[in-house]
C-alpha atoms as a PDB file:
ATOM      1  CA  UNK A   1      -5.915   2.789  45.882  1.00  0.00           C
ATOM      2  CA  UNK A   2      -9.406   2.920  46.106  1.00  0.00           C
ATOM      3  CA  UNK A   3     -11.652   3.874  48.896  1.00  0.00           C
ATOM      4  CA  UNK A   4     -14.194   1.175  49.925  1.00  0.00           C
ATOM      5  CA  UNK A   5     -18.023   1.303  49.359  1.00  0.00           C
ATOM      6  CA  UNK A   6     -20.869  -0.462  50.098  1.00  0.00           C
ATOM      7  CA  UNK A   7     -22.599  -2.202  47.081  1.00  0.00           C
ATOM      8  CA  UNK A   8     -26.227  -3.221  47.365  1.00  0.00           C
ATOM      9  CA  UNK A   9     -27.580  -5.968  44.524  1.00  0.00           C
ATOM     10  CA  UNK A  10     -31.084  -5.720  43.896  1.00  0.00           C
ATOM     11  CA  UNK A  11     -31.320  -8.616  42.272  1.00  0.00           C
ATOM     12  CA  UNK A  12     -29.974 -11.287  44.299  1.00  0.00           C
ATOM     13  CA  UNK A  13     -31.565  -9.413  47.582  1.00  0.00           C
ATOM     14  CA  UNK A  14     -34.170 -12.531  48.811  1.00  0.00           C
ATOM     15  CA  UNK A  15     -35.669  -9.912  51.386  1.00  0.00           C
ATOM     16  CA  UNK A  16     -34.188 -12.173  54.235  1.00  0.00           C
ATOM     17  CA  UNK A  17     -33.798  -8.994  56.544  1.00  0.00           C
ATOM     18  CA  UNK A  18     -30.325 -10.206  57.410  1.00  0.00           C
ATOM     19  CA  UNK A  19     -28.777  -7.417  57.103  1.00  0.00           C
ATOM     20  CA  UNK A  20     -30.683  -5.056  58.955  1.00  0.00           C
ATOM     21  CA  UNK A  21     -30.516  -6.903  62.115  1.00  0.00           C
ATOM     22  CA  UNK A  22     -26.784  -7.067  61.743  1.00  0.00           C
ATOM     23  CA  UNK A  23     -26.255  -3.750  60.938  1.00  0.00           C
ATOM     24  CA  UNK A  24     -24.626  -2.084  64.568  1.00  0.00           C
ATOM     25  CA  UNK A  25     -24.968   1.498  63.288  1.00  0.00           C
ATOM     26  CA  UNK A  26     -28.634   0.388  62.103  1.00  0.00           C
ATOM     27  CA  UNK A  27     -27.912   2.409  59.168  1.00  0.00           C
ATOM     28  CA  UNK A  28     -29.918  -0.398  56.475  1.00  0.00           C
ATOM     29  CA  UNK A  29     -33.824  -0.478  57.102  1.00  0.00           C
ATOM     30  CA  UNK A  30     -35.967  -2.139  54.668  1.00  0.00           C
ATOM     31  CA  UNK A  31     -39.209  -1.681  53.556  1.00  0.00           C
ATOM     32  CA  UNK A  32     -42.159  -1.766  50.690  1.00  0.00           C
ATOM     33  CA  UNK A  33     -39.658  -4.802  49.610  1.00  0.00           C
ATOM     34  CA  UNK A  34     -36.240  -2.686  49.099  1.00  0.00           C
ATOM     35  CA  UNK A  35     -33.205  -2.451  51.392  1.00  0.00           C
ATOM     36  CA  UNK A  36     -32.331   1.106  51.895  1.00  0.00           C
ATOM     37  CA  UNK A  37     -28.900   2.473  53.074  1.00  0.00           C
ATOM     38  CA  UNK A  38     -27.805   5.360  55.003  1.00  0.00           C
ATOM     39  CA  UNK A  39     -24.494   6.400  54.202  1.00  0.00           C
ATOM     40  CA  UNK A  40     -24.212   8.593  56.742  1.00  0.00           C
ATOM     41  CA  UNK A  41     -24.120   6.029  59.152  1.00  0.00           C
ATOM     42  CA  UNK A  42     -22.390   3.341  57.604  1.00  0.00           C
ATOM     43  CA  UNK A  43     -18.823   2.643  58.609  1.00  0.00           C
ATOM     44  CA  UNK A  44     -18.219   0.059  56.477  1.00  0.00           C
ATOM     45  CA  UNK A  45     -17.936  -2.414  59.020  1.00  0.00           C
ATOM     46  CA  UNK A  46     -19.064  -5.125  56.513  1.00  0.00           C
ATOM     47  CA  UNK A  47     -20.988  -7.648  59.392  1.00  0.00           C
ATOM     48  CA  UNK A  48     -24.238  -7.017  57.036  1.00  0.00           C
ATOM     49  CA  UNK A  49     -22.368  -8.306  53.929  1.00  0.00           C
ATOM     50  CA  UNK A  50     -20.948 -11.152  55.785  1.00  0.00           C
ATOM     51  CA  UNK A  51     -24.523 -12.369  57.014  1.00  0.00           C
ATOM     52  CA  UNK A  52     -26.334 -12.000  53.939  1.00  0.00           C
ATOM     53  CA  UNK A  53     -26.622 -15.478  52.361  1.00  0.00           C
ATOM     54  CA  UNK A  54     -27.061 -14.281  48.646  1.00  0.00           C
ATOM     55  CA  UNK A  55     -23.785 -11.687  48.599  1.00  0.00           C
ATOM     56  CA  UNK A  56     -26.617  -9.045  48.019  1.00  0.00           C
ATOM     57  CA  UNK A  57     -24.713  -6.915  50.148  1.00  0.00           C
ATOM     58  CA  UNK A  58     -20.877  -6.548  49.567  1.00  0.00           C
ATOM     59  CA  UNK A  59     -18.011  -4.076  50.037  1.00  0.00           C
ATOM     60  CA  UNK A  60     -16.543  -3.335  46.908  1.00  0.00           C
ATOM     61  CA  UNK A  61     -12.969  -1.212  46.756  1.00  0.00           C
ATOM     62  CA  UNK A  62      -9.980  -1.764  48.810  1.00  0.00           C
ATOM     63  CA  UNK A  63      -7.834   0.039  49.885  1.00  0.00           C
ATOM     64  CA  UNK A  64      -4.203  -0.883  49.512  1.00  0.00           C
ATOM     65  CA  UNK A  65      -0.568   0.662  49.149  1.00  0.00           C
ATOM     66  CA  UNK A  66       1.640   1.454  46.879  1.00  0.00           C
ATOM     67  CA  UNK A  67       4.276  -1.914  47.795  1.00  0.00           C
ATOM     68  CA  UNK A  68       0.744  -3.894  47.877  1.00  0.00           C
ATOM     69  CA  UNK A  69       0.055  -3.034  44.182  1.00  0.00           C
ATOM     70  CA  UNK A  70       3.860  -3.172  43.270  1.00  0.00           C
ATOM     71  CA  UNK A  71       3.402  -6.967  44.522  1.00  0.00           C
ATOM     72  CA  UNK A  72       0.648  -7.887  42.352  1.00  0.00           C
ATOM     73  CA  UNK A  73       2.027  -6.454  39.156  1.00  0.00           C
ATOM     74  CA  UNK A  74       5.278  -8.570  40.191  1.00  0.00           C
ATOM     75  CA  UNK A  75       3.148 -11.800  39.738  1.00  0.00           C
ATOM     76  CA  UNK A  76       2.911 -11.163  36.136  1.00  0.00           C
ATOM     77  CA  UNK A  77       6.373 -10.014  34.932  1.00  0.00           C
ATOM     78  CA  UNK A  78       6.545 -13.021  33.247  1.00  0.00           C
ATOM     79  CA  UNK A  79       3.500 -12.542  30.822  1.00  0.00           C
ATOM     80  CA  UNK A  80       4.728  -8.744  30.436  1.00  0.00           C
ATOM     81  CA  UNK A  81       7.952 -10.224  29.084  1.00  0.00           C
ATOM     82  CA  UNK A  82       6.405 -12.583  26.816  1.00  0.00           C
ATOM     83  CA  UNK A  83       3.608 -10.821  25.207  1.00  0.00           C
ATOM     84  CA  UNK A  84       5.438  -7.310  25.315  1.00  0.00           C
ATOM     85  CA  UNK A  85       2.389  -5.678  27.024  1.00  0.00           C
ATOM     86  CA  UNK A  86       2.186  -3.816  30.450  1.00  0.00           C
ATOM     87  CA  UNK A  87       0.266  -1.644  33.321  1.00  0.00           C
ATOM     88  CA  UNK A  88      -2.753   0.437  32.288  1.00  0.00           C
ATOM     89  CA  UNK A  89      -3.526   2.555  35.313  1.00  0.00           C
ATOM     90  CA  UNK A  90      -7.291   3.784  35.042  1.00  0.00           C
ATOM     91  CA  UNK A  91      -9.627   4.402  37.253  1.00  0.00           C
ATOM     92  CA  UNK A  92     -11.988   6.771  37.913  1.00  0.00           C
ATOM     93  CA  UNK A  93      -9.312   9.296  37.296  1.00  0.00           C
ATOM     94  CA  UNK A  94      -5.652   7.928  38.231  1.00  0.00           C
ATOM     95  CA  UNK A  95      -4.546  11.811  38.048  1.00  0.00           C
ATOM     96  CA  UNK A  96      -6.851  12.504  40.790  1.00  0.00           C
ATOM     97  CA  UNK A  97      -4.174  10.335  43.088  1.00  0.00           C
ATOM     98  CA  UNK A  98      -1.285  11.552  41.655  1.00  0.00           C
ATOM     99  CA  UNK A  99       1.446  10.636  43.855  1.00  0.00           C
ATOM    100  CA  UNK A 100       0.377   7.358  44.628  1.00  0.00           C
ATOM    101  CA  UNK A 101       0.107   7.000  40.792  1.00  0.00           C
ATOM    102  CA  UNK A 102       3.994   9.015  39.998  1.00  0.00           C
ATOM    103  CA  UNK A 103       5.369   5.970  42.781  1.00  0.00           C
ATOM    104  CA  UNK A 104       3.718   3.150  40.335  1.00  0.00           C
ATOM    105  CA  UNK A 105       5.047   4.672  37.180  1.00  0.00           C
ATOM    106  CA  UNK A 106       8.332   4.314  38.889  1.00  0.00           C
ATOM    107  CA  UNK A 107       7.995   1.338  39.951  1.00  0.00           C
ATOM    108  CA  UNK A 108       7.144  -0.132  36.726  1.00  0.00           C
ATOM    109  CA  UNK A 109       9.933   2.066  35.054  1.00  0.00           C
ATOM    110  CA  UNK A 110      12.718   0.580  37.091  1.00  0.00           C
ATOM    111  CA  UNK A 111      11.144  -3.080  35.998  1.00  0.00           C
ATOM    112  CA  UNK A 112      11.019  -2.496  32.366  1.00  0.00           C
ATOM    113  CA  UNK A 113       7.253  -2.362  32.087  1.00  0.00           C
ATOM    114  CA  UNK A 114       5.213  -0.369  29.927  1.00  0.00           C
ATOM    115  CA  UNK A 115       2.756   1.644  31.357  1.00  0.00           C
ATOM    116  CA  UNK A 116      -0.210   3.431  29.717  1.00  0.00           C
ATOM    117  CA  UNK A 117      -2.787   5.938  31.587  1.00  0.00           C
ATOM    118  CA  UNK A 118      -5.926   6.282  31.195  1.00  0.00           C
ATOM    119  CA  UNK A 119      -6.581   9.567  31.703  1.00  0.00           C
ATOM    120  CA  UNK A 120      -9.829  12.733  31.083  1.00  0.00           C
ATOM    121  CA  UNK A 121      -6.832  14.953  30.992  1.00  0.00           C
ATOM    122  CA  UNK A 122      -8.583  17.213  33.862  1.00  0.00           C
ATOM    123  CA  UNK A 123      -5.657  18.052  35.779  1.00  0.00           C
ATOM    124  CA  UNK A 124      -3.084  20.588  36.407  1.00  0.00           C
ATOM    125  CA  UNK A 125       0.144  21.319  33.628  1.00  0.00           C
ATOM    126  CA  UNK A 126       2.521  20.308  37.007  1.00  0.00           C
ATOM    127  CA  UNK A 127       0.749  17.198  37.359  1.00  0.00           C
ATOM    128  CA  UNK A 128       1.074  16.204  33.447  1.00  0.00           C
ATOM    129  CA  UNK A 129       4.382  17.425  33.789  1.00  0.00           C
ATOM    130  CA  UNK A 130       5.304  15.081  36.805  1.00  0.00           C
ATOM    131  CA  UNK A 131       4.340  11.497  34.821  1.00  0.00           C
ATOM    132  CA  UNK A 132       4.817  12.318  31.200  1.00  0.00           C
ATOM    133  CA  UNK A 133       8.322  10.787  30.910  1.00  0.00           C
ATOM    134  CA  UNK A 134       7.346   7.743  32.751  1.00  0.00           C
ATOM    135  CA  UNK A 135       4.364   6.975  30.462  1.00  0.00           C
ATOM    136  CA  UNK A 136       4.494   5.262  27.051  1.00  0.00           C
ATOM    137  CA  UNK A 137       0.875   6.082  26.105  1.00  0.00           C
ATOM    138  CA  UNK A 138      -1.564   8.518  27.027  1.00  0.00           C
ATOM    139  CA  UNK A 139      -5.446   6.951  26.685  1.00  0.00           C
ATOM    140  CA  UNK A 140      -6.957  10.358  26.277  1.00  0.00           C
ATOM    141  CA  UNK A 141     -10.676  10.592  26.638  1.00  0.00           C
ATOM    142  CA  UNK A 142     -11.384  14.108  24.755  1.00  0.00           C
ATOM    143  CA  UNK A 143     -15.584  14.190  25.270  1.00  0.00           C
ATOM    144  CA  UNK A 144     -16.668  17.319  23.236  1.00  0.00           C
ATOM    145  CA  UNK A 145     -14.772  20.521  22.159  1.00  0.00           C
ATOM    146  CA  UNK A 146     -17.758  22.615  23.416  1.00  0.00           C
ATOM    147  CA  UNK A 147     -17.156  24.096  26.682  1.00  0.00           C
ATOM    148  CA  UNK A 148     -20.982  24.973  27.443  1.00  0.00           C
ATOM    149  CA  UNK A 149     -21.699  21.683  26.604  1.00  0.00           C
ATOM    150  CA  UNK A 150     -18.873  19.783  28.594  1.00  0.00           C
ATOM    151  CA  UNK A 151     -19.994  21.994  31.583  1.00  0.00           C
ATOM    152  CA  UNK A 152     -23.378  21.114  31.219  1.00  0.00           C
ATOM    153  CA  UNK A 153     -22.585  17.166  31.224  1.00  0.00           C
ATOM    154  CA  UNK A 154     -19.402  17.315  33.372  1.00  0.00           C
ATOM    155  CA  UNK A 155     -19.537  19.950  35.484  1.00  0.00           C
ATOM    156  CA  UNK A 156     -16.112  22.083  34.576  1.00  0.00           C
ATOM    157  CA  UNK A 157     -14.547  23.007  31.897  1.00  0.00           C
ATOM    158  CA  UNK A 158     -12.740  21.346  29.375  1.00  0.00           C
ATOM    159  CA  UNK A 159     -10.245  23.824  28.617  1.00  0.00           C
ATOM    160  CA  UNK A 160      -7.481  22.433  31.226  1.00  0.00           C
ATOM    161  CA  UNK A 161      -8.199  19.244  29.479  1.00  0.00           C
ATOM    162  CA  UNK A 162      -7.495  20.781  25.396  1.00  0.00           C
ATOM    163  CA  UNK A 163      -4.217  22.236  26.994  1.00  0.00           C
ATOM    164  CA  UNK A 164      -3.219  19.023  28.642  1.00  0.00           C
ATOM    165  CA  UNK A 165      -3.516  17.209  25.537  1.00  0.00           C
ATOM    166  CA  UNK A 166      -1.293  20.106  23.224  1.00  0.00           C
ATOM    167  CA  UNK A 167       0.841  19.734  26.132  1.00  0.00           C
ATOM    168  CA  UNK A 168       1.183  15.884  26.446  1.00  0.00           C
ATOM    169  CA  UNK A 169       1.340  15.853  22.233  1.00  0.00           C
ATOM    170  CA  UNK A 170       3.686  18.841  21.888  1.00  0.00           C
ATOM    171  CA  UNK A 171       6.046  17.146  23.999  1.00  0.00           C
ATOM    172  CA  UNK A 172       6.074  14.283  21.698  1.00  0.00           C
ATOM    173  CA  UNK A 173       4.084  11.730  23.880  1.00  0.00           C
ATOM    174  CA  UNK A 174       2.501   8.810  22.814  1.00  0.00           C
ATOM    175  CA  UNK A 175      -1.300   9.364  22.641  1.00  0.00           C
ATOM    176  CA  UNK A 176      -4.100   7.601  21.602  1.00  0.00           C
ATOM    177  CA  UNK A 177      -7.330   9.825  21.649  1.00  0.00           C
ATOM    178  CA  UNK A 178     -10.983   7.901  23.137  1.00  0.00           C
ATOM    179  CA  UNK A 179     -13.461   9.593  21.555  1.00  0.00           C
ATOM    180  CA  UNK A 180     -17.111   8.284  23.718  1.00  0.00           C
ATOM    181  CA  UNK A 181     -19.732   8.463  21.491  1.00  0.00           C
ATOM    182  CA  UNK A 182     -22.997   9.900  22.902  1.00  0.00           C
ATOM    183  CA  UNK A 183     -26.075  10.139  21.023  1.00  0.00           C
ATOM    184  CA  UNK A 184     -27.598  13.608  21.239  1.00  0.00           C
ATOM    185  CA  UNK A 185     -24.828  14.942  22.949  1.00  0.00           C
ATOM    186  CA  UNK A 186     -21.603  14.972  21.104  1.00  0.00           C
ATOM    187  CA  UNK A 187     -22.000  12.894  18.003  1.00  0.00           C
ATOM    188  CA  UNK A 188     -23.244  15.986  15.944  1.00  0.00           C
ATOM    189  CA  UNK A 189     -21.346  17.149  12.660  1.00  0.00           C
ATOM    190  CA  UNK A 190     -19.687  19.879  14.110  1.00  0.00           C
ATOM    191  CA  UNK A 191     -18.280  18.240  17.045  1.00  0.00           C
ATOM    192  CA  UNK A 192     -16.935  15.512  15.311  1.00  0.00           C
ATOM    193  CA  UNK A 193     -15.402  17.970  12.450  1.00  0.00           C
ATOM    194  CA  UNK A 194     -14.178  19.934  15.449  1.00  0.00           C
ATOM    195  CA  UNK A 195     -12.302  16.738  17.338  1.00  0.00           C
ATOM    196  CA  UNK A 196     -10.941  15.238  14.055  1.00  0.00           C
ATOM    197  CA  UNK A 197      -9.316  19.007  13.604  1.00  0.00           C
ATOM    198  CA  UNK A 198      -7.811  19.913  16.785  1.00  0.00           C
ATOM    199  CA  UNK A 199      -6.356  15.633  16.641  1.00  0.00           C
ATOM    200  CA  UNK A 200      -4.906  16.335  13.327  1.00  0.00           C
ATOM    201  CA  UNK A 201      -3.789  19.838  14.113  1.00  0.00           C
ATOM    202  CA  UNK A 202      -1.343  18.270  16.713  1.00  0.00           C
ATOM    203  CA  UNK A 203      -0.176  15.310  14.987  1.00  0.00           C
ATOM    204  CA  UNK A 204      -1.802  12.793  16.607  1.00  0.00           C
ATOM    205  CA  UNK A 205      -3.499  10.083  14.028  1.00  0.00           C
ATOM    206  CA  UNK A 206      -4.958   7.496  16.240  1.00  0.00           C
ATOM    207  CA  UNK A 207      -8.375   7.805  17.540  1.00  0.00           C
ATOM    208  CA  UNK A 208     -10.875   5.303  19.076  1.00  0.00           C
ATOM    209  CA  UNK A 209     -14.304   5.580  19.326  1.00  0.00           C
ATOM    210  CA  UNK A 210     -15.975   4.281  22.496  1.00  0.00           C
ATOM    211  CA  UNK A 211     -19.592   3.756  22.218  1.00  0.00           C
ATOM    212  CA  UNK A 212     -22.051   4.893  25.239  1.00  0.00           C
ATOM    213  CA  UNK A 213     -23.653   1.498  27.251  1.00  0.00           C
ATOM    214  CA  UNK A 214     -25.909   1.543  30.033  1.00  0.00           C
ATOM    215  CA  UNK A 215     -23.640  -1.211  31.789  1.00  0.00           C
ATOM    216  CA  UNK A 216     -22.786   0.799  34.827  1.00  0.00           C
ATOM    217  CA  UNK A 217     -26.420   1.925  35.377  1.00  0.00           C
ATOM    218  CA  UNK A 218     -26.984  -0.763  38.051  1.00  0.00           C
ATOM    219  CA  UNK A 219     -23.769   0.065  40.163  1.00  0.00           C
ATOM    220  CA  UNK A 220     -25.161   3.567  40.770  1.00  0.00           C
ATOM    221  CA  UNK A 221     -28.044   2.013  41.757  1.00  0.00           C
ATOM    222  CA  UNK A 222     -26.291  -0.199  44.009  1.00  0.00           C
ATOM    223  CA  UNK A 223     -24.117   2.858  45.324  1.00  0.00           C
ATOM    224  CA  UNK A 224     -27.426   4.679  45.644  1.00  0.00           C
ATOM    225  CA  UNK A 225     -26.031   7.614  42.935  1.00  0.00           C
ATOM    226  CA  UNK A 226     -28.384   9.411  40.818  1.00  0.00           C
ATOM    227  CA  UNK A 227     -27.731   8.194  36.874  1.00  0.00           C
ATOM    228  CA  UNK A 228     -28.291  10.719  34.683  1.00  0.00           C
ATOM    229  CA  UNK A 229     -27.465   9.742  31.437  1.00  0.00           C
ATOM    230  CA  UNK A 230     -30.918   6.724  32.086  1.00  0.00           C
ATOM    231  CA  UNK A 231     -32.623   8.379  28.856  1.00  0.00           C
ATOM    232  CA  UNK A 232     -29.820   8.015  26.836  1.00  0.00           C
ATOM    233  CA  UNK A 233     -29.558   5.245  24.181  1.00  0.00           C
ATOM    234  CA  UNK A 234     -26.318   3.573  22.876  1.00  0.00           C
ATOM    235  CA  UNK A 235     -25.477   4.728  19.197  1.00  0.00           C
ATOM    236  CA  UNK A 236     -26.371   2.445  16.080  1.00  0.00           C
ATOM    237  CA  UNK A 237     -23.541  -0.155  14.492  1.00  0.00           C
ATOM    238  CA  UNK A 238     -24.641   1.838  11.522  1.00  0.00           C
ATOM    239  CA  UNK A 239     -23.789   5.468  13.269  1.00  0.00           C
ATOM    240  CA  UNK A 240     -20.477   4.440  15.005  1.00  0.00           C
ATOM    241  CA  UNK A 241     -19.744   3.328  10.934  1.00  0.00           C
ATOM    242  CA  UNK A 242     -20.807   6.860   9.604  1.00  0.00           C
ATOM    243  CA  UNK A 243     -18.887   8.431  12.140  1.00  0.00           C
ATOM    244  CA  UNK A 244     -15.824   6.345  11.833  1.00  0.00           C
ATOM    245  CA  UNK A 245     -15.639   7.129   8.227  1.00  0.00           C
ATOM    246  CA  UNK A 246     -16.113  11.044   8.701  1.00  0.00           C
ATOM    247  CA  UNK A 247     -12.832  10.833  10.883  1.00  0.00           C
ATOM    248  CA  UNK A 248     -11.361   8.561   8.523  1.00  0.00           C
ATOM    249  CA  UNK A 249     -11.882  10.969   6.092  1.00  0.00           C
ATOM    250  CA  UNK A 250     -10.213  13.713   7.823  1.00  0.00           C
ATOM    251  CA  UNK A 251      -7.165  11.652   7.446  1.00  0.00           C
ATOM    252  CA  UNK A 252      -7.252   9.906  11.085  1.00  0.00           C
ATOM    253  CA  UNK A 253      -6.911   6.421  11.472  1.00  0.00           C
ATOM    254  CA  UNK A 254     -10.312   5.296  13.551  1.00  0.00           C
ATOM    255  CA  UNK A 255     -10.968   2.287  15.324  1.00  0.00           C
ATOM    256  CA  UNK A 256     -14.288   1.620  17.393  1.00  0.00           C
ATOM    257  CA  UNK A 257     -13.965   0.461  20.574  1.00  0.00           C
ATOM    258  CA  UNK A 258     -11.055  -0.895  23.100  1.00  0.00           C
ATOM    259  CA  UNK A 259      -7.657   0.767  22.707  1.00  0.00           C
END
């Protein structure tokens, strides 16, 4: 389920004005050649994405239940079957919606479908607790092992998140670690020395390193969202290497990129 927004595409705007006389709430004005938005007094109706001509202007998200998803998962039963593969529930967080996410896993449990969740791990033990038997692998993003620093960049804590993950891995789950690689912030020795450790000390051997891109720059723009990762560059072939082979040579088997 995912709550509806309004998207705004800079680059296919053709400064038509469209939009703003279509807008009821007149919450879009435009002017020194940019549309803006006031999201206080949008609704969402969507009449300004259905005048503008260039699709400038579009709601992105729906919002839909859990029988609605069930459905389209049933459409492809047959390629689950056939290539052995399954659900990946992601997000955002899926954790943040847990009970919407606990009725898919059971859903897909009584059709014989593997699930995997893509997960931060931010959460409560009772809410790790409540899905672990109904997941067959755990995508765990772990970001840093420095607290100050995850605070700084995320904004809480990542303790809940190192417990999860002893939890989840204690318990014998299936787990394969995401490790985001982001220059200047938690590519240094220590951190890496630090992940590849705590990994190992739970005997989990699978790690995959996901480097940073600027791709989703342009959504926040569109969702008028500060970005503030805009300085930051995406790390070197030749660093993701050098880092690959300092895990690998902590014994873990490292991949870079996808899961």
């Amino acid at each position: 389920m995912l709550a509806p927004e309004l998207m705004y595409r800079t680059r296919r705007c053709i400064d038509c004005g469209e939009c703003v006389k279509n807008c009821p709430k007149e919450a879009i004005s435009y002017a020194a050649k940019k549309v803006s938005i006031n999201r206080k007094y949008c609704n969402l109706c969507g009449r300004c994405s259905q005048k503008c001509p260039t699709e400038a202007l579009a709601i992105i998200g729906k919002e839909m239940s859990v029988r609605e998803v069930v459905k389209e998962i049933d459409k492809d039963l047959i390629f689950y079957e056939e290539s052995e593969g399954g659900v990946t529930f992601s997000g955002g967080e899926p954790l943040l919606q847990l009970d919407f996410l606990d009725a898919l896993l059971k859903e897909c449990e009584e059709r014989n479908i593997c699930t995997a969740v893509d997960t931060c791990g931010y959460a409560s033990h009772k809410a790790i607790d409540k899905i672990s038997d109904k997941v067959h692998l755990f995508l765990y993003d772990i970001k840093t092992m420095d607290e100050k620093i995850h605070k700084k960049y995320t904004g809480v804590s990542n303790k809940p998140i190192l417990e999860n993950f002893r939890r989840l891995a204690e318990n014998g789950n299936n787990i394969l670690v995401r490790f985001p690689i982001i220059p200047g912030i938690n590519d240094s020795e220590h951190n890496i020395a630090k992940t590849a450790e705590f990994v190992l000390s739970l005997g989990i051997k699978n790690i995959s390193l996901l480097p940073y891109h600027r791709a989703g720059s342009e959504k926040y723009k569109g969702l008028s969202r500060a970005y503030r990762l805009k300085k930051i560059q995406s790390p070197s072939d030749q660093n993701l290497r050098l880092i690959k082979e300092k895990l690998e040579n902590f014994g873990l088997r490292a991949k870079i990129g996808g899961g």
